[in-house]
Structures are given as C-alpha cells and as structure tokens.
Protein backbone atom coordinates (compact mmCIF):
# COMPACT_ATOMS: atom_id res chain seq x y z
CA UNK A 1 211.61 109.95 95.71
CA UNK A 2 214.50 112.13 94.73
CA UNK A 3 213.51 115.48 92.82
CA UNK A 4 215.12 114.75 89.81
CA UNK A 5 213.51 111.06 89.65
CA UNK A 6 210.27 113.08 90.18
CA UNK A 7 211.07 115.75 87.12
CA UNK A 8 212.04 113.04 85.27
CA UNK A 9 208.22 111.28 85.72
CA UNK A 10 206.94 114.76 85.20
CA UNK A 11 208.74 115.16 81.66
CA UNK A 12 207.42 111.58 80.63
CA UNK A 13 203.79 112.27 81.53
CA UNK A 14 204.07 115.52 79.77
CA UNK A 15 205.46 114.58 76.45
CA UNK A 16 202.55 111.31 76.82
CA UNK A 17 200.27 113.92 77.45
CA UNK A 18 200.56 116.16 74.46
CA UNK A 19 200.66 112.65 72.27
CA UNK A 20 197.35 111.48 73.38
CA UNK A 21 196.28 115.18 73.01
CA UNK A 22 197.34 115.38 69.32
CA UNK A 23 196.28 111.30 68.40
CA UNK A 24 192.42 111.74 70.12
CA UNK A 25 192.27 115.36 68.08
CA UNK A 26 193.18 113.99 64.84
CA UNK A 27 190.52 111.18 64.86
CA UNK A 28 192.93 108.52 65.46
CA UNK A 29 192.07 104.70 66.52
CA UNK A 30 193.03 103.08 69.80
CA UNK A 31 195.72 104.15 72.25
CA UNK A 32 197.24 101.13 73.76
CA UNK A 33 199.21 101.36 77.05
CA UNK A 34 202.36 99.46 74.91
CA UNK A 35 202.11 102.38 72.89
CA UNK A 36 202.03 105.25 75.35
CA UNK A 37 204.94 103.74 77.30
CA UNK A 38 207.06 103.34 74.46
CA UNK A 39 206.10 107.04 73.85
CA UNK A 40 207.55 107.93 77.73
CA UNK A 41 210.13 105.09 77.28
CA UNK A 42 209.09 102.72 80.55
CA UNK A 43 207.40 99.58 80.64
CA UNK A 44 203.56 99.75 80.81
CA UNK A 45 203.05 98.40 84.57
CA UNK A 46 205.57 101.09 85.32
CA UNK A 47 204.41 104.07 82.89
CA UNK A 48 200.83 103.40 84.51
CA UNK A 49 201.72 103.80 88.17
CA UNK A 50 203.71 106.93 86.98
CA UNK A 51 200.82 108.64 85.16
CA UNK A 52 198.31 107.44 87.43
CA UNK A 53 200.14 109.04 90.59
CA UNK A 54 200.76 111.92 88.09
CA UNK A 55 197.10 112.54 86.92
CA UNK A 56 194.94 111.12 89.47
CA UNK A 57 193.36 108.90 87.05
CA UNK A 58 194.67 105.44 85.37
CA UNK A 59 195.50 105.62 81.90
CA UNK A 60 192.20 104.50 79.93
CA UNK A 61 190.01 106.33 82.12
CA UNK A 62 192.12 109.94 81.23
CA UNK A 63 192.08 108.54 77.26
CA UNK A 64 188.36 107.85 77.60
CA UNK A 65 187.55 111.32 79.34
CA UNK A 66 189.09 113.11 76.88
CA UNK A 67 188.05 111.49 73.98
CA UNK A 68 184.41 112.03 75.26
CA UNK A 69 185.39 115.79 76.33
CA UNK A 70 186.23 116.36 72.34
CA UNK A 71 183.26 115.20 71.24
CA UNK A 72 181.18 116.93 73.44
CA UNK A 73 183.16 120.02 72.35
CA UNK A 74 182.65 119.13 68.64
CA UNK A 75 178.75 118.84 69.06
C-alpha cells in the first residue's frame, strides 16, 4: 500500500474515531456501519476492512467495548 493511501485510511479512522467517541458519550442510540462510513466517506464493506486492519477489532465489537467501557466508568 502506498504511504499516502495508508495516511489517508489513518485520517478516516481517526475522524470515525472521535465521532463514535463523542455519539457513545452523549447517550446517543445506535451506530450503524452506513453511518460511520458516510462519516469516513467509503462504502461500509470497505470502511470495515479499513478500521478493522486499523484497530484490530471489527467495527461493532470496538462500538460495543466502548460503550461498555463508559458505563463501567460511569458506575
């Protein structure tokens, strides 16, 4: 993969990232993978095999942790 093709993946991850950060802190309802591609602007099958290779984990399975990780925190 070229490095800029790589940054690029980065850069969408990131800014997905932050969004499910702010949406699972402010109490909001479901995350849906059409929704957090349109958010990194790729298609879903796509975004997924970008943010899986990028976080080690698939997309629910990061949403879940962290929604469980926030309540834990809030107890």
């Amino acid at each position: 993969m070229k490095p800029e093709t790589a940054e690029r993946h980065r850069d969408r991850v990131r800014s997905v990232l932050r969004y499910i950060a702010a949406r699972v802190g402010s109490g909001a309802g479901r995350l849906s993978l059409d929704e957090l591609s349109g958010v990194a602007l790729t298609a879903p099958f796509y975004f997924h095999r970008i943010f899986h290779a990028a976080t080690g984990e698939p997309v629910h399975r990061y949403v879940r942790r962290l929604r469980l990780d926030y309540a834990a925190y809030r107890l």
